[in-house]
N, C-alpha and C. Protein backbone atom coordinates (compact mmCIF):
# COMPACT_ATOMS: atom_id res chain seq x y z
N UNK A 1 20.22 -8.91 -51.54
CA UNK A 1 20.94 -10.12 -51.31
C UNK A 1 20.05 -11.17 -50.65
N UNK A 2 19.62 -10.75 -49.37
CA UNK A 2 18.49 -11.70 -49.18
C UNK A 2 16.69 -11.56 -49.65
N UNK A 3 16.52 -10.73 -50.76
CA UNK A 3 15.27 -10.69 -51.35
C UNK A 3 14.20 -10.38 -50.69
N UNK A 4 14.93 -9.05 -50.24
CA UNK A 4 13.69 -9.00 -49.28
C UNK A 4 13.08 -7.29 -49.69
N UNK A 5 14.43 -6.56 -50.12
CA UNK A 5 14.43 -4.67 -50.84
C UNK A 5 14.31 -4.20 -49.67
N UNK A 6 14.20 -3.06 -49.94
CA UNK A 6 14.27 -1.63 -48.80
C UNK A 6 13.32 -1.70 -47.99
N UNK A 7 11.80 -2.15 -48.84
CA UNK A 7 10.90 -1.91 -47.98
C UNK A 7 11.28 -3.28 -46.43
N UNK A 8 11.35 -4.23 -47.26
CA UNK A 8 11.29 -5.61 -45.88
C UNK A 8 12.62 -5.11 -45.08
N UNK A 9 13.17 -4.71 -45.18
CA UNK A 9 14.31 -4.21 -44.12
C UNK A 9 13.50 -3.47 -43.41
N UNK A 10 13.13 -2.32 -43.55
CA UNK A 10 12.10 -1.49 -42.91
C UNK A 10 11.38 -1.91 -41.49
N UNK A 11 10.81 -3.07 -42.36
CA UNK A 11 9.66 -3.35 -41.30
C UNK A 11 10.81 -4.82 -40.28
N UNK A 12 11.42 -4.77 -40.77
CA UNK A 12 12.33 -5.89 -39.80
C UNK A 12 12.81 -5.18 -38.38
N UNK A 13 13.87 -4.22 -38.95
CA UNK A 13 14.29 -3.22 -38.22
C UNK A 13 13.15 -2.79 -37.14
N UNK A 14 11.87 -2.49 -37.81
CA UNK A 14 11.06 -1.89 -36.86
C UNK A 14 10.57 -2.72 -36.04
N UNK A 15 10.15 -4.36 -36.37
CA UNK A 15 10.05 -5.05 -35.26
C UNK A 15 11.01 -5.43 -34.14
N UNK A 16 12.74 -5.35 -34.70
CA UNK A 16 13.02 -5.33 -33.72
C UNK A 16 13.45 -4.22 -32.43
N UNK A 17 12.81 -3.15 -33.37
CA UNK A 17 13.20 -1.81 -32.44
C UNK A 17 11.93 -1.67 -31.80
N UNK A 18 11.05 -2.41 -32.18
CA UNK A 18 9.56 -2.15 -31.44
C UNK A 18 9.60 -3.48 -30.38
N UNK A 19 10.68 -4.48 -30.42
CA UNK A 19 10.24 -5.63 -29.34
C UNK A 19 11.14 -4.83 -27.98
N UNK A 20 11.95 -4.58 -28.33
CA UNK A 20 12.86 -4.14 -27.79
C UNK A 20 12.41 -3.02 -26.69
N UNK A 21 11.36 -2.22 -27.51
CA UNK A 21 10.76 -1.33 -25.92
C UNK A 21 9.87 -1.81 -25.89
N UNK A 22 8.88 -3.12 -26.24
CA UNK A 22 7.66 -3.55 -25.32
C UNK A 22 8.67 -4.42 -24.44
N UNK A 23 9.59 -5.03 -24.37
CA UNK A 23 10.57 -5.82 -23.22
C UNK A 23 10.81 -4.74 -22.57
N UNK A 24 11.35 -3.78 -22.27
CA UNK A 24 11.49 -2.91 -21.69
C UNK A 24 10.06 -2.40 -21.06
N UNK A 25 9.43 -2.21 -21.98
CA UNK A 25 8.04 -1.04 -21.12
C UNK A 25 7.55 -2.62 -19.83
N UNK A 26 7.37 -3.95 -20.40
CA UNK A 26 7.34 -4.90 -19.73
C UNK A 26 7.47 -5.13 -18.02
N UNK A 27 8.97 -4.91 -18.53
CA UNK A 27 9.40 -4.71 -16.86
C UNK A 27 9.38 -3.92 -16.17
N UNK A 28 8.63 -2.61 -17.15
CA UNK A 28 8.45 -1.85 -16.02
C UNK A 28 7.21 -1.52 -15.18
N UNK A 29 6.15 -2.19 -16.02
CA UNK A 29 4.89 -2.64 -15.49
C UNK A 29 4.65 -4.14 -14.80
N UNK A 30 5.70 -4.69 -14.83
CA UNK A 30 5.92 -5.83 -13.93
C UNK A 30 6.18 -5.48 -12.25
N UNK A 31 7.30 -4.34 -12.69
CA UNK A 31 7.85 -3.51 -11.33
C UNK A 31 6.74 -2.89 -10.73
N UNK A 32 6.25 -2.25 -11.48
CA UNK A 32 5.08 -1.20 -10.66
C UNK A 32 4.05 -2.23 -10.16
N UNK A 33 3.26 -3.40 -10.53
CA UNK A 33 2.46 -4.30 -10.46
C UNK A 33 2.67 -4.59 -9.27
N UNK A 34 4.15 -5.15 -8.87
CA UNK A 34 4.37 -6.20 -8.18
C UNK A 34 4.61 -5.59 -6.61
N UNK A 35 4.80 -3.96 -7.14
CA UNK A 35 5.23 -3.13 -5.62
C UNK A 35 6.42 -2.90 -5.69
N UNK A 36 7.76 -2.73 -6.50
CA UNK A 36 9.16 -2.78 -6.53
C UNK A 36 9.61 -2.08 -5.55
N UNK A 37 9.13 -1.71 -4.60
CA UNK A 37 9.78 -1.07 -3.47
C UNK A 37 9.10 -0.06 -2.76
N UNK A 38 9.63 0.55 -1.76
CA UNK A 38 8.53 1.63 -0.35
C UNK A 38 8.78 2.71 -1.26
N UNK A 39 9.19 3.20 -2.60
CA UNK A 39 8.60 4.54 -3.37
C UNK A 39 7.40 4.40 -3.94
N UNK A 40 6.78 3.19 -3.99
CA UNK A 40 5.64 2.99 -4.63
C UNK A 40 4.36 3.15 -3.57
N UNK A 41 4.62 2.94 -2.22
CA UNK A 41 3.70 3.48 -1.28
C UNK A 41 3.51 5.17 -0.71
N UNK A 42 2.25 5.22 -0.80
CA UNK A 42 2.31 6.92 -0.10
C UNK A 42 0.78 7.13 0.30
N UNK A 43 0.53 8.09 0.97
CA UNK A 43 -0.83 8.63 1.94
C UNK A 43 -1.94 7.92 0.92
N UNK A 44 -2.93 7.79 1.02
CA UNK A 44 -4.18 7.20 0.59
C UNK A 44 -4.65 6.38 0.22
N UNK A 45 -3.63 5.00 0.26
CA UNK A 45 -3.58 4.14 -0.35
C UNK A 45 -4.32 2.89 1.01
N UNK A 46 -4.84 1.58 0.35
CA UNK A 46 -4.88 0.56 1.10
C UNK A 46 -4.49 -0.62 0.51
N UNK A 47 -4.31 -1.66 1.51
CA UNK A 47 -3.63 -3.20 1.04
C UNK A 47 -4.27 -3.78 1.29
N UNK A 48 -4.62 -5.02 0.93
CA UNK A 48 -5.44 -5.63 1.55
C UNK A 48 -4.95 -6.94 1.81
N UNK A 49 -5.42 -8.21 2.79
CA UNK A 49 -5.07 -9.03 2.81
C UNK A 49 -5.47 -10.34 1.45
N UNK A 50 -4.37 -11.04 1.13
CA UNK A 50 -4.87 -12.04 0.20
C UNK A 50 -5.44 -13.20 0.50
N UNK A 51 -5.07 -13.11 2.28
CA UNK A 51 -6.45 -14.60 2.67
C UNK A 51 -8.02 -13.85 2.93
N UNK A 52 -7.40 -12.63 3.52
CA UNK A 52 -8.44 -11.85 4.07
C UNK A 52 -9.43 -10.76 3.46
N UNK A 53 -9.72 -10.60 1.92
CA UNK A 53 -10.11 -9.78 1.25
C UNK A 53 -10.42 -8.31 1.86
N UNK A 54 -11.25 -8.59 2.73
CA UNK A 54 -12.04 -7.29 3.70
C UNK A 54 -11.18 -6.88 4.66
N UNK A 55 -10.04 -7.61 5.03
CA UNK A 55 -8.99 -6.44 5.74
C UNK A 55 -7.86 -6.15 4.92
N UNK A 56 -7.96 -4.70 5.23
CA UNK A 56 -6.74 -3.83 4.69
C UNK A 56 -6.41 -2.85 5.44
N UNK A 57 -4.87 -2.44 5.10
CA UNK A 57 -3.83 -1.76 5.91
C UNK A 57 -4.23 -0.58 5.03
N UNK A 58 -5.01 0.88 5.72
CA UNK A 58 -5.17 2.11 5.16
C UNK A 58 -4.32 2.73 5.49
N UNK A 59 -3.95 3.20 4.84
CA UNK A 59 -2.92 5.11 4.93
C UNK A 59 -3.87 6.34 4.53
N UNK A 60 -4.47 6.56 5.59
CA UNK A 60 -5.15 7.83 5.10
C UNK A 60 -4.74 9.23 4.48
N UNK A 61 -5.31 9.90 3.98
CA UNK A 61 -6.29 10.16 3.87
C UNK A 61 -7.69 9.37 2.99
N UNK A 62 -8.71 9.03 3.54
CA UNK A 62 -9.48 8.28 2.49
C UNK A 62 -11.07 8.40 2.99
N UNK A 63 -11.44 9.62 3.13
CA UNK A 63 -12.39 9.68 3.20
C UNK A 63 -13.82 9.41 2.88
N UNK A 64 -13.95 8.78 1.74
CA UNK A 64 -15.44 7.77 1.29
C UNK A 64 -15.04 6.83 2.18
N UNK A 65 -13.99 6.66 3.03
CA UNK A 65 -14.07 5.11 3.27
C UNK A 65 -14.12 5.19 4.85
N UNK A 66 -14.47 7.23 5.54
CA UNK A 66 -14.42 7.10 6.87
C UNK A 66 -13.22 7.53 7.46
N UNK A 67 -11.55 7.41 7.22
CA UNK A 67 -10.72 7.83 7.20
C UNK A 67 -10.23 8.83 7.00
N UNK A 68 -10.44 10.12 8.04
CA UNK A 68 -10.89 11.75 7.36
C UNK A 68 -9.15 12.28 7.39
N UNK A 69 -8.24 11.89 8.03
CA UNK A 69 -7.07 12.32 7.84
C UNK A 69 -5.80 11.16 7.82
N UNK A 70 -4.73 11.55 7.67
CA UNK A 70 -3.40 10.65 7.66
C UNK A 70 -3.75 10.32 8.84
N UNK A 71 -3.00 8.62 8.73
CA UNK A 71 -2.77 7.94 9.69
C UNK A 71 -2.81 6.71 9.08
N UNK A 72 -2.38 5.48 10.45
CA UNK A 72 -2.57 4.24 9.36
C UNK A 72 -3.74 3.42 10.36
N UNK A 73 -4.13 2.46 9.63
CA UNK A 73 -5.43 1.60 10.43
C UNK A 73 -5.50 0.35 9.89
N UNK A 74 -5.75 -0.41 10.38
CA UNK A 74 -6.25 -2.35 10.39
C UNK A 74 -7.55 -2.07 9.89
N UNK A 75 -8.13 -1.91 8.63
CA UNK A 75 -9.32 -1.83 8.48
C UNK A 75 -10.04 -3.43 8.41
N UNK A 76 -10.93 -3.80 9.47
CA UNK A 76 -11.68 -4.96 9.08
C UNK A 76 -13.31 -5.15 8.78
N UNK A 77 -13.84 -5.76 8.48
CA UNK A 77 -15.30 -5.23 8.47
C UNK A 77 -15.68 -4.84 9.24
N UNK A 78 -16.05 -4.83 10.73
CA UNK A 78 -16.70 -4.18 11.74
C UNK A 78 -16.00 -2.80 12.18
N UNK A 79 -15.15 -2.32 11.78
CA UNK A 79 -14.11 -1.56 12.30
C UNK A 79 -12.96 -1.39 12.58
N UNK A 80 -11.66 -0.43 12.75
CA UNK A 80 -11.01 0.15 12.08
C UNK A 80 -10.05 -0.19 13.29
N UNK A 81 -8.34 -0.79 13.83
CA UNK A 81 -7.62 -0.71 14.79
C UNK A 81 -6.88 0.50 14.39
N UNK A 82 -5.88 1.64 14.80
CA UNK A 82 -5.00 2.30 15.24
C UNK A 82 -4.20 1.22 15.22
N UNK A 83 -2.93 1.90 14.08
CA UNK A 83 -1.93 1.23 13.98
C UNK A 83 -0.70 2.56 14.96
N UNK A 84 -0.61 2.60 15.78
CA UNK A 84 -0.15 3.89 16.49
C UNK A 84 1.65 3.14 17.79
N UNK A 85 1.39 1.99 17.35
CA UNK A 85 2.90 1.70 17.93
C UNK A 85 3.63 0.52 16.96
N UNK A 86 4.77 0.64 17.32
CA UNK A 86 5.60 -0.51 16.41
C UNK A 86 5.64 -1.82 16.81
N UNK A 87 4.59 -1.50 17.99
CA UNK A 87 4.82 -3.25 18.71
C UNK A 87 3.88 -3.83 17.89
N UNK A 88 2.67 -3.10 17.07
CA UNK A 88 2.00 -3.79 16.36
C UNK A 88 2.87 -4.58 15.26
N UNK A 89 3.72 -4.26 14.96
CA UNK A 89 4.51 -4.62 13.37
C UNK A 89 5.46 -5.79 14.22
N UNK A 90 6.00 -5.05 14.83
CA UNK A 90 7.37 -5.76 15.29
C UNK A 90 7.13 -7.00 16.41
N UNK A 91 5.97 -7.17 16.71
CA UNK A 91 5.93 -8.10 18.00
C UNK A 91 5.78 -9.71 17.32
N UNK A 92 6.67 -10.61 17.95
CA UNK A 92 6.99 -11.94 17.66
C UNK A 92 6.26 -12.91 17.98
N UNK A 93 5.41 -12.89 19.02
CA UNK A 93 4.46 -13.97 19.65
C UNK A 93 3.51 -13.98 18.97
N UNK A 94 2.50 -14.86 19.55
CA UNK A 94 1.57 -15.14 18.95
C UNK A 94 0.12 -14.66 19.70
N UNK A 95 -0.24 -14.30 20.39
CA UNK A 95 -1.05 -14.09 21.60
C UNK A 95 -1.98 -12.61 21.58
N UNK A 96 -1.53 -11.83 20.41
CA UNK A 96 -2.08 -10.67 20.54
C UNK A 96 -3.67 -10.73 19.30
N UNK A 97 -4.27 -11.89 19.50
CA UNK A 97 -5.38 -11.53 18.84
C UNK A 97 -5.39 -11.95 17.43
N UNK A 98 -5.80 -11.52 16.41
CA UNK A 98 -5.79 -11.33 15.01
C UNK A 98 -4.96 -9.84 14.28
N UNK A 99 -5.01 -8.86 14.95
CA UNK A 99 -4.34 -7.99 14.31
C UNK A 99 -3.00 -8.18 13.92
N UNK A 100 -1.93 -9.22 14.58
CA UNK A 100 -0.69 -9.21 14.38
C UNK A 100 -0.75 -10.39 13.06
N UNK A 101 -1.05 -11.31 13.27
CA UNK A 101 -0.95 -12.35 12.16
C UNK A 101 -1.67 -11.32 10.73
N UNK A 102 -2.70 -10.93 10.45
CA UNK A 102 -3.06 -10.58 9.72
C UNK A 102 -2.28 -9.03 8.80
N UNK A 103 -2.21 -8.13 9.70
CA UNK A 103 -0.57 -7.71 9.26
C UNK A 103 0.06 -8.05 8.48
N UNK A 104 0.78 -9.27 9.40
CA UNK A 104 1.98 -9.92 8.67
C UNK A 104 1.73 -11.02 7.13
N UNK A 105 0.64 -11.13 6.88
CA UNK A 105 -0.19 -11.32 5.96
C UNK A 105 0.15 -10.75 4.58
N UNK A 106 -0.42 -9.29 4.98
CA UNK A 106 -0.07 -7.45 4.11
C UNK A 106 0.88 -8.01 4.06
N UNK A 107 1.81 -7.59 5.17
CA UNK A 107 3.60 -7.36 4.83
C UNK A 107 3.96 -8.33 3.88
N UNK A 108 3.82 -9.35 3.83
CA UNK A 108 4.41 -10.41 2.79
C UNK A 108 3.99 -10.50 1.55
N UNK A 109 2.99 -10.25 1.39
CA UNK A 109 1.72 -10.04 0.03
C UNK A 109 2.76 -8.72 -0.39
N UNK A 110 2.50 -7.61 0.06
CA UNK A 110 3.33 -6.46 -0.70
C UNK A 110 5.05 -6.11 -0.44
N UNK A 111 5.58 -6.30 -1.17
CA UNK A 111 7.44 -5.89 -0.59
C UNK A 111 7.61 -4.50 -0.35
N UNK A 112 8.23 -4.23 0.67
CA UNK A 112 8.46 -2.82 1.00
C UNK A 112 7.81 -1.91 2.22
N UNK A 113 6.27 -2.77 1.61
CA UNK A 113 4.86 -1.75 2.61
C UNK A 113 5.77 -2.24 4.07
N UNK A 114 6.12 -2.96 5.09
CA UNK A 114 6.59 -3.02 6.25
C UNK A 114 7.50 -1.64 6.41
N UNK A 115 8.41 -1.60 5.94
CA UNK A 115 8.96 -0.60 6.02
C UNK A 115 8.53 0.71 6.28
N UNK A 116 7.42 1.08 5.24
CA UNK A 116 6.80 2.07 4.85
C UNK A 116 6.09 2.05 5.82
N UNK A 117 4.73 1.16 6.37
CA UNK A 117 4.34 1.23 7.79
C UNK A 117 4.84 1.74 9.03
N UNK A 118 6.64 1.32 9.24
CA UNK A 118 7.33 1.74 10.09
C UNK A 118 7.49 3.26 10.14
N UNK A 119 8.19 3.42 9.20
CA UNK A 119 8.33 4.93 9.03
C UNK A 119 7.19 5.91 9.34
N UNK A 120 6.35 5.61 9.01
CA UNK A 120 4.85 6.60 9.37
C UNK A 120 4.42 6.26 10.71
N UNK A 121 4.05 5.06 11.14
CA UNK A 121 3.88 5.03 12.67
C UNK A 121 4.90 5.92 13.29
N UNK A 122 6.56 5.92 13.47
CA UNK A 122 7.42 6.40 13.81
C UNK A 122 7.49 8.20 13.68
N UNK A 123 6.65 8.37 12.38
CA UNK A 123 6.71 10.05 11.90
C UNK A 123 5.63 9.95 13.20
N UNK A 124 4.45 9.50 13.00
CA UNK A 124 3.48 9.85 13.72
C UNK A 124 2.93 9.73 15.52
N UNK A 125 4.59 8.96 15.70
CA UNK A 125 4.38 9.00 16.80
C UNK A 125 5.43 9.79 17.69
N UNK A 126 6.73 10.64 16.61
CA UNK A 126 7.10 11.70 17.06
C UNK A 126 6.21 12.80 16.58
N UNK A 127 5.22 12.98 16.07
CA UNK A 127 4.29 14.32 15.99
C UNK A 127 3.42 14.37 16.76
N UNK A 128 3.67 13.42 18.28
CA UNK A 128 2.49 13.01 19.29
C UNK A 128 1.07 13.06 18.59
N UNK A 129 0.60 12.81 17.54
CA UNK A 129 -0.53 12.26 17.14
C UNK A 129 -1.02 11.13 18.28
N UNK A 130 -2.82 11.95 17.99
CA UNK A 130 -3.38 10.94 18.88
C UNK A 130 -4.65 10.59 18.04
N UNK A 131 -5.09 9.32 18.50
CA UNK A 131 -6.11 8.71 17.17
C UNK A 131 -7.69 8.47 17.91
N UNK A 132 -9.07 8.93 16.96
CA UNK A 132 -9.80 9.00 17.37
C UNK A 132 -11.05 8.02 16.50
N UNK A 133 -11.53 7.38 17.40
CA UNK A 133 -13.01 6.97 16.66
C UNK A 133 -14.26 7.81 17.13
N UNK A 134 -14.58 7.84 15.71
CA UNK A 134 -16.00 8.59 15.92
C UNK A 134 -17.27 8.03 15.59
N UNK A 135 -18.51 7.81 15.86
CA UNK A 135 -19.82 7.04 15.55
C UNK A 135 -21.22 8.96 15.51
N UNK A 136 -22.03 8.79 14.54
CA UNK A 136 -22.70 9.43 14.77
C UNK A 136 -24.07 8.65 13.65
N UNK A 137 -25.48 9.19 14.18
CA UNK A 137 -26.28 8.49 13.17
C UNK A 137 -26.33 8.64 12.29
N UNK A 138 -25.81 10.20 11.09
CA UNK A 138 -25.76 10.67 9.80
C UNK A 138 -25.05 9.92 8.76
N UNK A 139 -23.41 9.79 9.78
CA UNK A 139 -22.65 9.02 8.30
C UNK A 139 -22.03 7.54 9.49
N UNK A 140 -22.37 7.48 10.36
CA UNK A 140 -21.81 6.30 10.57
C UNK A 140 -20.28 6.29 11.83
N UNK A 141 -19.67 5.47 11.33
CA UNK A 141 -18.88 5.49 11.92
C UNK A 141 -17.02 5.74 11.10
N UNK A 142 -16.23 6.79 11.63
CA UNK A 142 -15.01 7.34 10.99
C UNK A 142 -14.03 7.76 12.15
N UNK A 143 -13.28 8.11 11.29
CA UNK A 143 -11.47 7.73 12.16
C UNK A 143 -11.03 9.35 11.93
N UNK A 144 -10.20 9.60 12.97
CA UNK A 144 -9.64 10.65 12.61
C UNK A 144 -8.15 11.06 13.35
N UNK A 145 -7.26 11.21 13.17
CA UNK A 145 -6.22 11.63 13.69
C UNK A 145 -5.74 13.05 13.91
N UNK A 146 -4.92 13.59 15.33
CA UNK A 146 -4.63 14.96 15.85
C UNK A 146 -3.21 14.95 16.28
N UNK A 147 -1.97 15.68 15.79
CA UNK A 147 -1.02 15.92 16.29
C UNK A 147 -0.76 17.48 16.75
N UNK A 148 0.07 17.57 17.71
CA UNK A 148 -0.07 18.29 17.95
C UNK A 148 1.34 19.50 18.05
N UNK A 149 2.39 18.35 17.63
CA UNK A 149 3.41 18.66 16.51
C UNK A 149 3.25 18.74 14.64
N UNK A 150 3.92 19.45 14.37
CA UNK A 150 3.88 19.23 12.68
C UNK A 150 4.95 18.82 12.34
């Protein structure tokens, strides 16, 4: 009727059954891209800042990078803060240096990671974890964390 036979139906059908899951597969690599939420964060990962290239929020474990166990850290070029209370996240003023603005940096750049920050400082600071820097002349300088709950 519209002159097109069996075969051009075929391939019609299939484009629109083929747009139909690249729109779909779409959004779901949009979601994952963008961070769609604190299931997309977990141990080994880092963020980094988007004014700040060279600082990033680590979740260890990440050892090429010095970071020999879980925990979280302000990584900046010279070295590494202990993210080990919530006053780092949660504090409102302005007065504490660069670590707090820069933070809040992360937090807004990625959706969710705040949260996810919270929760692990909070695990880790009911597992009385305590956080260590280490310097030696072989490999340098690395981080390491000890609880003494599990």
């Amino acid at each position: 009727m519209f002159g097109l036979g069996a075969g051009g139906l075929r391939i019609v059908s299939c484009a629109m059954v083929g747009g139909g899951l690249f729109t779909a597969g779409g959004f779901g690599v949009d979601r994952a891209v963008r961070g769609g939420g604190q299931s997309t964060y977990r141990l080994g990962q880092k963020f980094c800042s988007p004014q700040h290239p060279a600082v990033c929020l680590v979740f260890g474990e990440r050892k090429e990078e010095g970071f020999m166990t879980e925990g979280v850290w302000l990584n900046e070029s010279g070295g590494a803060q202990k993210i080990d209370s919530l006053e780092w996240i949660n504090y409102s003023g302005t007065s504490t240096g660069q670590t707090v603005p820069l933070l809040r940096e992360i937090f807004e750049k990625f959706q969710g990671l705040k949260e996810f920050t919270v929760k692990k400082v909070s695990e880790y600071k009911d597992r009385n974890c305590v956080y260590q820097d280490h310097q030696d002349s072989s490999s340098g300088l690395w981080y390491d964390m000890k609880c003494s709950k599990t």
